[in-house]
C-alpha atoms as a PDB file:
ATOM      1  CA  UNK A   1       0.000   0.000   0.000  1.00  0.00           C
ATOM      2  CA  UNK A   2       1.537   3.583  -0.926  1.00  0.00           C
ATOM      3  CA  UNK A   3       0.969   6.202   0.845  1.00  0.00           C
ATOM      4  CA  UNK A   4       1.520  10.189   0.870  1.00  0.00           C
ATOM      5  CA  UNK A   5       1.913  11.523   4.516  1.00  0.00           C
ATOM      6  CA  UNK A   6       0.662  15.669   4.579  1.00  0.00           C
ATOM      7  CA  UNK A   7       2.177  16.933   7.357  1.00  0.00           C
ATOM      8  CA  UNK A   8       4.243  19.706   8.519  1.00  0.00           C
ATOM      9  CA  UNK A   9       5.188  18.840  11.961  1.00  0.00           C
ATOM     10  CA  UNK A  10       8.551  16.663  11.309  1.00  0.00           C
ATOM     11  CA  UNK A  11       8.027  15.166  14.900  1.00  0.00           C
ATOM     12  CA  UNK A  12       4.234  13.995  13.793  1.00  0.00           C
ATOM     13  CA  UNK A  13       5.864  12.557  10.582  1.00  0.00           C
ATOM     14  CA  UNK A  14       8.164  10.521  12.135  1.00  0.00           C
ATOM     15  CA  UNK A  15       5.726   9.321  14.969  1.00  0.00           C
ATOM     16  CA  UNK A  16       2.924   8.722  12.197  1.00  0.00           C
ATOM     17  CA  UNK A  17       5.698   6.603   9.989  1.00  0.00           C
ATOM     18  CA  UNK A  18       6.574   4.582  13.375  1.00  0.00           C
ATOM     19  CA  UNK A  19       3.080   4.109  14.030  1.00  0.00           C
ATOM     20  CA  UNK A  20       2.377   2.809  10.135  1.00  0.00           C
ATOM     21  CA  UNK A  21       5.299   0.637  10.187  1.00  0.00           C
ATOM     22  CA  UNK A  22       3.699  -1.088  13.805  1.00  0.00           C
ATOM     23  CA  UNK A  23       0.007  -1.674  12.379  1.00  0.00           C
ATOM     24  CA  UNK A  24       0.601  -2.106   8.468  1.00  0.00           C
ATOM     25  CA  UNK A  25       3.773  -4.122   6.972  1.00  0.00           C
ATOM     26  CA  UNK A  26       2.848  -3.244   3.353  1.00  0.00           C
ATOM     27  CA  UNK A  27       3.175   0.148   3.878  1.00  0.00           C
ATOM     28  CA  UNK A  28       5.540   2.374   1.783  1.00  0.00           C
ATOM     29  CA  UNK A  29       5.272   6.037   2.215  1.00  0.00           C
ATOM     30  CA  UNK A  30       5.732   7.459  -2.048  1.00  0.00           C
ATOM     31  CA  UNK A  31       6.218  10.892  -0.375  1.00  0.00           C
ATOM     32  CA  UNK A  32       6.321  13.638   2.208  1.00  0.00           C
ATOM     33  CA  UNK A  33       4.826  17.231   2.119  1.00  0.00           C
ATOM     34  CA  UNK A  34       3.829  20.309   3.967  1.00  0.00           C
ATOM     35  CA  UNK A  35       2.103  22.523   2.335  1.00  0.00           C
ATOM     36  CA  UNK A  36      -0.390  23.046   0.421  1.00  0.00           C
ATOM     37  CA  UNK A  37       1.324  24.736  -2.612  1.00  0.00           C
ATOM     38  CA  UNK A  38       3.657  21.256  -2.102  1.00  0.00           C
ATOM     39  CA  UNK A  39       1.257  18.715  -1.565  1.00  0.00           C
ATOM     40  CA  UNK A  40      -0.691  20.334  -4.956  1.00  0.00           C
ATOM     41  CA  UNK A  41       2.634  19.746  -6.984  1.00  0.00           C
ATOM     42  CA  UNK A  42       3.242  16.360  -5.821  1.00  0.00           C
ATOM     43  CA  UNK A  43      -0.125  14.789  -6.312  1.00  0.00           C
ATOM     44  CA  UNK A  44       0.376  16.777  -9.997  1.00  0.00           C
ATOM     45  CA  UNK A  45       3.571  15.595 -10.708  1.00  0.00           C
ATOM     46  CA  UNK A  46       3.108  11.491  -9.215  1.00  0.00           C
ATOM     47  CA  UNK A  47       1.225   8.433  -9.791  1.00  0.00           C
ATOM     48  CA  UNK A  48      -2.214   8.613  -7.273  1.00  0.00           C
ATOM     49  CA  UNK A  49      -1.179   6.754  -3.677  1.00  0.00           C
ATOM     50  CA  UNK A  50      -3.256   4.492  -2.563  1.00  0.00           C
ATOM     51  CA  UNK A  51      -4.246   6.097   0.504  1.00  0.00           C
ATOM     52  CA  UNK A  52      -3.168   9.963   1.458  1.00  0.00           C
ATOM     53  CA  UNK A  53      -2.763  10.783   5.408  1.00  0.00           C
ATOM     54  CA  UNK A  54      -3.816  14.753   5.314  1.00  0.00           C
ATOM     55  CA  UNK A  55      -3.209  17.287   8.807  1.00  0.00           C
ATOM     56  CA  UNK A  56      -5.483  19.799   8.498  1.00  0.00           C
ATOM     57  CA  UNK A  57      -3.421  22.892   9.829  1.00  0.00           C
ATOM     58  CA  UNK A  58      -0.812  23.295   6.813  1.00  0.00           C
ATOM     59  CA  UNK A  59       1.901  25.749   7.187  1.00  0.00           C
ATOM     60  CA  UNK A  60       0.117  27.991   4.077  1.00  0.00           C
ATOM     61  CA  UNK A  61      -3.420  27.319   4.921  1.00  0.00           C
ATOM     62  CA  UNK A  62      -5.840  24.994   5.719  1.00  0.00           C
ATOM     63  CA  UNK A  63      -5.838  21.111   3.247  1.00  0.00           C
ATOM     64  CA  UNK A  64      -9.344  21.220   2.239  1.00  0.00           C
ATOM     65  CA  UNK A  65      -7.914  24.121  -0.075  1.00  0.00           C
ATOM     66  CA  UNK A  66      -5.522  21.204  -2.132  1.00  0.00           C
ATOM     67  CA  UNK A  67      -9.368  19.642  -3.584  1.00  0.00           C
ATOM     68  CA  UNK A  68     -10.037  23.383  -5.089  1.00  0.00           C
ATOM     69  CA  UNK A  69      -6.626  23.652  -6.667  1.00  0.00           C
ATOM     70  CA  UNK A  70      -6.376  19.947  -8.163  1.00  0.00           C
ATOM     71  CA  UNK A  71      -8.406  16.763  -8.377  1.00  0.00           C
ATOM     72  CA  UNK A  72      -7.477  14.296  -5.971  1.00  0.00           C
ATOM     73  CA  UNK A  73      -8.055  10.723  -6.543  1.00  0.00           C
ATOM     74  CA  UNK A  74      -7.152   8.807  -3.942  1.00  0.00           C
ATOM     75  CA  UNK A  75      -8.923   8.404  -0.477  1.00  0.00           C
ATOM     76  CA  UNK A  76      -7.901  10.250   2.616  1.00  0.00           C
ATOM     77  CA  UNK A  77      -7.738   9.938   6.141  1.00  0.00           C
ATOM     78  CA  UNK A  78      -7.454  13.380   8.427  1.00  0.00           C
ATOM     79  CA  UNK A  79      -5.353  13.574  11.001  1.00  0.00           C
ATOM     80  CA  UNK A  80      -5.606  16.872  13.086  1.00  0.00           C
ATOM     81  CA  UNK A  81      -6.064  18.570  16.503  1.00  0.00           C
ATOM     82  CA  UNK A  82      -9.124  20.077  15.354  1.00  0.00           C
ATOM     83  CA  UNK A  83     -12.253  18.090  15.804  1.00  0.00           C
ATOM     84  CA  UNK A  84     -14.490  20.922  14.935  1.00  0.00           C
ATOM     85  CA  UNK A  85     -13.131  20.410  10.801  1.00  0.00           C
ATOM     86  CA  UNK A  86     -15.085  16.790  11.099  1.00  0.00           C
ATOM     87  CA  UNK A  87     -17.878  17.670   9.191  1.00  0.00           C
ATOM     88  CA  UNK A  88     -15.660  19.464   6.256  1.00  0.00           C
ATOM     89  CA  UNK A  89     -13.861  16.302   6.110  1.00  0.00           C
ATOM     90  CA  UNK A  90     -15.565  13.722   5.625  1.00  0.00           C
ATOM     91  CA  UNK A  91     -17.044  15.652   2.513  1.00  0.00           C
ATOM     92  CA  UNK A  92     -13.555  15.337   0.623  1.00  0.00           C
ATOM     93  CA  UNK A  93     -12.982  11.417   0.086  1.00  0.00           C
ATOM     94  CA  UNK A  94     -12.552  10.150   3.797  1.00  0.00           C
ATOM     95  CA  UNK A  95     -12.127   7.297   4.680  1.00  0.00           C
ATOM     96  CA  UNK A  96     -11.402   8.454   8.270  1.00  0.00           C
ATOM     97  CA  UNK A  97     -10.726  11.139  10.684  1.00  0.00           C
ATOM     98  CA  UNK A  98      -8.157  11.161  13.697  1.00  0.00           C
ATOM     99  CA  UNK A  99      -7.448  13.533  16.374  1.00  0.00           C
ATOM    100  CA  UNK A 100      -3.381  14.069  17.588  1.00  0.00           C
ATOM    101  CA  UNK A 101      -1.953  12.478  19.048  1.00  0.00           C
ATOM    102  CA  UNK A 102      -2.505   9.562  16.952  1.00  0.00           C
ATOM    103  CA  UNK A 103      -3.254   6.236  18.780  1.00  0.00           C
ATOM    104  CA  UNK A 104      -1.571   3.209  17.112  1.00  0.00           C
ATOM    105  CA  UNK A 105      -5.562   1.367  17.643  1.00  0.00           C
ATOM    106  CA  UNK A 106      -7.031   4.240  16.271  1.00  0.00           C
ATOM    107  CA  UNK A 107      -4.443   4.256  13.029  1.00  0.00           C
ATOM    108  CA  UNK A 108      -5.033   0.400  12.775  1.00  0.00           C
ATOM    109  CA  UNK A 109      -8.592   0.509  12.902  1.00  0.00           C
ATOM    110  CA  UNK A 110      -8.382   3.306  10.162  1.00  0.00           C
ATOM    111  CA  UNK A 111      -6.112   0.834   8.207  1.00  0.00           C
ATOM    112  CA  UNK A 112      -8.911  -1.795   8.444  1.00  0.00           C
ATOM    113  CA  UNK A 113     -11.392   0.641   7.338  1.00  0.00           C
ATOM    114  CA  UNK A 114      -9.503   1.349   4.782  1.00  0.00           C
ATOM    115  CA  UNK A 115      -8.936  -1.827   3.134  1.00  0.00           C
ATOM    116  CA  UNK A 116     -12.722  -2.877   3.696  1.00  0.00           C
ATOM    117  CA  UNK A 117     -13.507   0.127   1.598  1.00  0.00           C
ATOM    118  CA  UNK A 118     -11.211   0.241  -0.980  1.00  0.00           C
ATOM    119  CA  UNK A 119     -12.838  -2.217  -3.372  1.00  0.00           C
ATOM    120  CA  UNK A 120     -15.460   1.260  -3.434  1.00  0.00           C
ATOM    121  CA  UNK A 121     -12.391   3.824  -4.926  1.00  0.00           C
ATOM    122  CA  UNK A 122     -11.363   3.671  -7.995  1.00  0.00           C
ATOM    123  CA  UNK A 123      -8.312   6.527  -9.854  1.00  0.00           C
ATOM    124  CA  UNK A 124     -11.039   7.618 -11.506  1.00  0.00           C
ATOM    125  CA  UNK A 125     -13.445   8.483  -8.690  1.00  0.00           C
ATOM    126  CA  UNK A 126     -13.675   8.128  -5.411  1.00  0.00           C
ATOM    127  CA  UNK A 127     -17.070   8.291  -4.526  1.00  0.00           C
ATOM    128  CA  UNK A 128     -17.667   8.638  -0.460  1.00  0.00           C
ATOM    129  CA  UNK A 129     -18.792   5.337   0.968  1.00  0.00           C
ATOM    130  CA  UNK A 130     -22.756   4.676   2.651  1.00  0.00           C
ATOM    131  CA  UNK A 131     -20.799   4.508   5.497  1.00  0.00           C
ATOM    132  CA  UNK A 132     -19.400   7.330   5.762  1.00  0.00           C
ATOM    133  CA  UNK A 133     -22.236   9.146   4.029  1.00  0.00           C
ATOM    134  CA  UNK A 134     -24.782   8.077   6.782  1.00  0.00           C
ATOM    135  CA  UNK A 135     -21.733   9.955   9.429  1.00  0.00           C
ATOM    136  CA  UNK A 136     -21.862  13.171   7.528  1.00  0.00           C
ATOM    137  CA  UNK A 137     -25.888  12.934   7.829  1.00  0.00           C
ATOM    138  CA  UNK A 138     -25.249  12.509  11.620  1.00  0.00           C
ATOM    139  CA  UNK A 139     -22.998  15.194  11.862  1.00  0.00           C
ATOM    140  CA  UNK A 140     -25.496  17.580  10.013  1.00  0.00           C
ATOM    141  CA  UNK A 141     -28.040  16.521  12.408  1.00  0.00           C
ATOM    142  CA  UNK A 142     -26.123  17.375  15.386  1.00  0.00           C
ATOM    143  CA  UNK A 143     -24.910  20.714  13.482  1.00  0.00           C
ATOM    144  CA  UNK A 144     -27.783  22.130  11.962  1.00  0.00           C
ATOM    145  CA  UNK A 145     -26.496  25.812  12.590  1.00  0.00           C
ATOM    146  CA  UNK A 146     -23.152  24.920  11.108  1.00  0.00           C
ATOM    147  CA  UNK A 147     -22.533  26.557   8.581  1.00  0.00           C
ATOM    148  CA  UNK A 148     -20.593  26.142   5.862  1.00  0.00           C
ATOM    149  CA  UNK A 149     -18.273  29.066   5.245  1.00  0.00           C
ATOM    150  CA  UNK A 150     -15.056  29.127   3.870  1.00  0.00           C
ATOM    151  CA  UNK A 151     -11.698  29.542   5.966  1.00  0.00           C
ATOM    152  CA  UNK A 152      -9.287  32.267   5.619  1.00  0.00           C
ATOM    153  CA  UNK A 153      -5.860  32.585   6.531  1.00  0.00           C
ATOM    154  CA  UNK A 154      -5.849  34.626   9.790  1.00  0.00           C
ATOM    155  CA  UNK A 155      -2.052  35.085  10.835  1.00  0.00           C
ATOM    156  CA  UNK A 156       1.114  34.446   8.867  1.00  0.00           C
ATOM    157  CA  UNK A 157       4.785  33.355   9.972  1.00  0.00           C
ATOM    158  CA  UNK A 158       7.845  35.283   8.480  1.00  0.00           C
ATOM    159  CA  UNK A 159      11.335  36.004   9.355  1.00  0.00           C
ATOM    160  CA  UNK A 160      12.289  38.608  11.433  1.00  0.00           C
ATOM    161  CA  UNK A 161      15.967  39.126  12.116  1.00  0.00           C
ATOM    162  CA  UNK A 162      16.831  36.257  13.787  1.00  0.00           C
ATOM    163  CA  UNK A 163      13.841  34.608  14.586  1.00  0.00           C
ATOM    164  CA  UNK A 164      10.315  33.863  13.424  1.00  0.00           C
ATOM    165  CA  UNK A 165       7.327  35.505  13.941  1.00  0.00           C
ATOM    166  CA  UNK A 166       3.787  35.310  13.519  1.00  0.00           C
ATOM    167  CA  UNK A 167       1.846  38.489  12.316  1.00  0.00           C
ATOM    168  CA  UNK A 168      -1.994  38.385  12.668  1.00  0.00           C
ATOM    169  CA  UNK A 169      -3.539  39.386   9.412  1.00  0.00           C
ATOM    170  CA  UNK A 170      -5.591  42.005  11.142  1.00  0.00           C
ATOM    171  CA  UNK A 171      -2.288  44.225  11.793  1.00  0.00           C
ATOM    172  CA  UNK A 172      -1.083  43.983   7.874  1.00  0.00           C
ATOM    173  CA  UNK A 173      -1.976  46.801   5.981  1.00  0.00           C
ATOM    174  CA  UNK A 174      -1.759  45.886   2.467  1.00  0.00           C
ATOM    175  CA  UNK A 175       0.842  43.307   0.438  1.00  0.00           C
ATOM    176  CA  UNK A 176       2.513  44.271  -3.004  1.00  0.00           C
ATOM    177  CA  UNK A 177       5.066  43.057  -5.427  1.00  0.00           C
ATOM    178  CA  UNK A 178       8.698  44.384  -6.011  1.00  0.00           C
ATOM    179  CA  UNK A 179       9.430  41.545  -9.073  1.00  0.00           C
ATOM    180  CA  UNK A 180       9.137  38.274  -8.647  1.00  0.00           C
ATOM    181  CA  UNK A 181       9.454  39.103  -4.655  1.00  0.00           C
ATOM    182  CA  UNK A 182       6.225  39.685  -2.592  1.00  0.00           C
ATOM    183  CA  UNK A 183       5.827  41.473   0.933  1.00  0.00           C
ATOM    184  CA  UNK A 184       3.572  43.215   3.273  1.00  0.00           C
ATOM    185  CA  UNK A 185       3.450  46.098   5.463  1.00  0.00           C
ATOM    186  CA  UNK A 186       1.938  46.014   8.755  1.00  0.00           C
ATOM    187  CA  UNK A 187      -0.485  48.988  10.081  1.00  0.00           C
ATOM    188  CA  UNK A 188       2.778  50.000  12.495  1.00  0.00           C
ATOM    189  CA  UNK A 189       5.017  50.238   8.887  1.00  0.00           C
ATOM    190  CA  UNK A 190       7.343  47.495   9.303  1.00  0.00           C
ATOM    191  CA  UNK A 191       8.050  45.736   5.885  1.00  0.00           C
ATOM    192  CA  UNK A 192       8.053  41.803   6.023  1.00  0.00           C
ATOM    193  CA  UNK A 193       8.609  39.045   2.971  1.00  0.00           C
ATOM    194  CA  UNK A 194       6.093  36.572   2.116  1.00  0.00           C
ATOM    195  CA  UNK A 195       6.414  33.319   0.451  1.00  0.00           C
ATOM    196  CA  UNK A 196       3.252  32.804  -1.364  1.00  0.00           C
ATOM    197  CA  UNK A 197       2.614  34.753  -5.186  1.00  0.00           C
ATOM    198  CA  UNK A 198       0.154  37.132  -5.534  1.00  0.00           C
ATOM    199  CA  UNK A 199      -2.274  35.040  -6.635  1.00  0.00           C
ATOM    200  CA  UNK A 200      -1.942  32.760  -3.637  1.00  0.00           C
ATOM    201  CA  UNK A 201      -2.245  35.048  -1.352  1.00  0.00           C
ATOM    202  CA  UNK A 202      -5.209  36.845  -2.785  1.00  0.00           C
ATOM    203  CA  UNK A 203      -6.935  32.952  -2.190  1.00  0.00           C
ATOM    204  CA  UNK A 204      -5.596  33.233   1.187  1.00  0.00           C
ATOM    205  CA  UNK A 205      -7.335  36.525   2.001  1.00  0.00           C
ATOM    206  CA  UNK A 206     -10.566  37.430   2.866  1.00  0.00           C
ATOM    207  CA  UNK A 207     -12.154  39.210   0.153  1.00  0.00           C
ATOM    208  CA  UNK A 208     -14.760  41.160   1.939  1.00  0.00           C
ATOM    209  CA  UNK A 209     -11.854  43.233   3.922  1.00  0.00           C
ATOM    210  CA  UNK A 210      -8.806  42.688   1.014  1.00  0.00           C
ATOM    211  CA  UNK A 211      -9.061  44.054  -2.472  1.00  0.00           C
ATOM    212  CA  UNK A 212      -6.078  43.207  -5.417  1.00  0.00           C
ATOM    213  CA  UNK A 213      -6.586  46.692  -6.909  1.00  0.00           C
ATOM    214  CA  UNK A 214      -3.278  45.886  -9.574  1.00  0.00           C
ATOM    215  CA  UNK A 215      -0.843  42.984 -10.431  1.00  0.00           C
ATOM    216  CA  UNK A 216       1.355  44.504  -7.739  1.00  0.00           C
ATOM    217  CA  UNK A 217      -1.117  45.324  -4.703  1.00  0.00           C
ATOM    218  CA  UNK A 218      -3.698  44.149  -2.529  1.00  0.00           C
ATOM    219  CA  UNK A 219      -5.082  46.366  -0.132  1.00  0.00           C
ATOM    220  CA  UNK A 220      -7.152  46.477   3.006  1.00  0.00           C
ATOM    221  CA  UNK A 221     -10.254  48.583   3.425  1.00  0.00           C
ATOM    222  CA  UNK A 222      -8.389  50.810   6.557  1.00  0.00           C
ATOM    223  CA  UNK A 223      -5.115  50.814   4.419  1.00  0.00           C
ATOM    224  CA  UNK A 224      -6.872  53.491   1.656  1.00  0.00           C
ATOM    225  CA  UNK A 225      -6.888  56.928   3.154  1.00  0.00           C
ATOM    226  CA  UNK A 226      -7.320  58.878  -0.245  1.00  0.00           C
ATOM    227  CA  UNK A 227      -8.891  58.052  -3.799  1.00  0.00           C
ATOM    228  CA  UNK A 228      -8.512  60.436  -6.502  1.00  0.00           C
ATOM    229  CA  UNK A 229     -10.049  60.420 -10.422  1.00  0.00           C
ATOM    230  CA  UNK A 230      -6.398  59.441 -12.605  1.00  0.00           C
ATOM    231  CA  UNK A 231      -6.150  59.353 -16.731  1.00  0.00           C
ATOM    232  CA  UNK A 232      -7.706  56.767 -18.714  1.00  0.00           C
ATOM    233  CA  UNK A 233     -10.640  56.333 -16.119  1.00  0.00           C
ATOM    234  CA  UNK A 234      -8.630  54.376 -13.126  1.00  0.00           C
ATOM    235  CA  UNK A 235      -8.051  55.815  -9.600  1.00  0.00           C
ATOM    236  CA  UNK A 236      -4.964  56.453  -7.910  1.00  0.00           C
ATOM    237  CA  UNK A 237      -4.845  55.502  -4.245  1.00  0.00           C
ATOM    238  CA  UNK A 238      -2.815  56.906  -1.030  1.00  0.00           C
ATOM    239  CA  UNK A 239      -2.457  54.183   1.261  1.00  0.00           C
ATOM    240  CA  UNK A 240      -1.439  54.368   5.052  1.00  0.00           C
ATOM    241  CA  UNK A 241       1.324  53.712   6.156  1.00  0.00           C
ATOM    242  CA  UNK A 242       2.909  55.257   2.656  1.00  0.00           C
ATOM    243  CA  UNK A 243       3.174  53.077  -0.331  1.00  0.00           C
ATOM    244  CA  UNK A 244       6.144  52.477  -1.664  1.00  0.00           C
ATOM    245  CA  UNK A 245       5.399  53.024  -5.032  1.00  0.00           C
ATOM    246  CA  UNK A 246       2.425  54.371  -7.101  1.00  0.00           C
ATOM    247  CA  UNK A 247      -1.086  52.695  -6.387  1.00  0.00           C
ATOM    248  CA  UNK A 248      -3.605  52.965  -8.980  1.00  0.00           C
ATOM    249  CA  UNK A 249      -6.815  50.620 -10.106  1.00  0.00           C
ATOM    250  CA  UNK A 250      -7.204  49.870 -13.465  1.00  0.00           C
ATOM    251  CA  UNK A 251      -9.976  51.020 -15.265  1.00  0.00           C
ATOM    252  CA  UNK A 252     -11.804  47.629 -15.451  1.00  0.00           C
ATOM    253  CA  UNK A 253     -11.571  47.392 -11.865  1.00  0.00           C
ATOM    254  CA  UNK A 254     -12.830  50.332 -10.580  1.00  0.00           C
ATOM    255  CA  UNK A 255     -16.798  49.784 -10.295  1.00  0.00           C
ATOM    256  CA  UNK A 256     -15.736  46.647  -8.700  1.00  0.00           C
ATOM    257  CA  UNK A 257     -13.238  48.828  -6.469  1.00  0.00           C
ATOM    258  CA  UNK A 258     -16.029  51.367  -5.502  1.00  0.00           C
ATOM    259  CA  UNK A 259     -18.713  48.240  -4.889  1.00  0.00           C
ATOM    260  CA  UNK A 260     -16.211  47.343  -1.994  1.00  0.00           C
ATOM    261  CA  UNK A 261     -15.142  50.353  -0.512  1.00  0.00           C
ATOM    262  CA  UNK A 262     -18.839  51.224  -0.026  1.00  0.00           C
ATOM    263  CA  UNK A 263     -19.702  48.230   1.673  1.00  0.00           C
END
């Protein structure tokens, strides 16, 4: 059985690997990743495992966001702190869901699980078994208020001199591109990189409080102090603390632009 281990805790990848190795001889792990950007190129780039082990809590975001970006054939079992992501889960091909710190007769009885369901996946479906159907009914019925929004990223980690640091994404101001290099400015003006493109992060970001107003910027509502008329029909922003270069929204943007500012 091959298997792709999501995970970005190296300490939970080697305990998860021990724990496979104790409840399933047949088990060879194809691959290890930690991210979601990773975990997208992998399944991309390799032949579908047979079973994928998935955390939840990814380093750039939350996993259910890897089933948006590509199609994933293979069945999954969660493994996560989080027991309030149960009913998201079990939407997404699971076969299973298990809380950390993994039990080794919890893994094994996801094993057998596994195996008695398989002969119901195929590469090119994998259709959610009765089984676990009938669970997601149960967990609606105990849930009825849930509902079913989608998670944005709330806090990022970046260097900082000598350390790391997490920023909450309330205190950034606005992100923009120098090149091929991304970073954002926090409400207090310090200036920080960030590993994800533009395009990334604008998934990442909730749109009702972040706006891409150009290829180069994407602002927050209390990061636009002024907004003046500019040539060809586009606006040119002021942005607090000061951008570092010119701001302006293009001319197909700008009813959009308005439509959010005035919310």
């Amino acid at each position: 059985m091959q298997v792709l281990l999501v995970e970005d805790e190296p300490l939970a990848v080697k305990k998860l690997e021990r724990l496979l190795s104790e409840v399933a001889f047949d088990v060879k792990v194809m691959g290890i990743t930690g991210s979601i950007r990773a975990t997208v190129e992998w399944l991309e780039a390799n032949p579908a495992p047979d079973l994928i082990f998935l955390d939840i809590e990814l380093s750039d975001g939350q996993s259910f966001e890897i089933f948006q970006r590509t199609r994933v054939k293979s069945p999954v079992i969660f493994v996560t702190s989080y027991d309030e992501f149960a009913l998201q889960a079990f939407k997404v091909n699971s076969v299973d869901y298990l809380l950390k710190p993994v039990q080794k007769e919890d893994l094994a009885n996801a094993i057998a699980k596994y195996r008695d369901l398989k002969t119901q996946y195929t590469r090119e479906a994998s259709p959610v078994s009765s089984s676990i159907e009938q669970l997601l009914l149960s967990l609606v019925s105990q849930n009825p208020a849930q509902p079913e929004s989608r998670e944005y990223r709330s806090r990022f980690l970046v260097k900082h001199l000598q350390k790391m640091i997490s920023v909450d994404v309330s205190d950034i101001a606005y992100f923009w591109s120098e090149g091929r290099v991304n970073f954002f400015k926090t409400r207090a003006g310090q200036k920080h990189l960030v590993e994800y493109t533009m395009e990334e992060l604008e998934s990442m970001l909730d749109p009702r409080h972040w706006f891409r107003v150009s290829r180069q910027f994407i602002v927050s509502v209390p990061s636009v102090t002024e907004i003046h008329p500019y040539f060809n029909n586009r606006l040119k922003l002021h942005l607090t603390p000061k951008e570092p270069e010119e701001v302006t929204v293009s001319r197909e943007r700008v009813p959009e632009f308005k439509v959010w500012m005035g919310k």
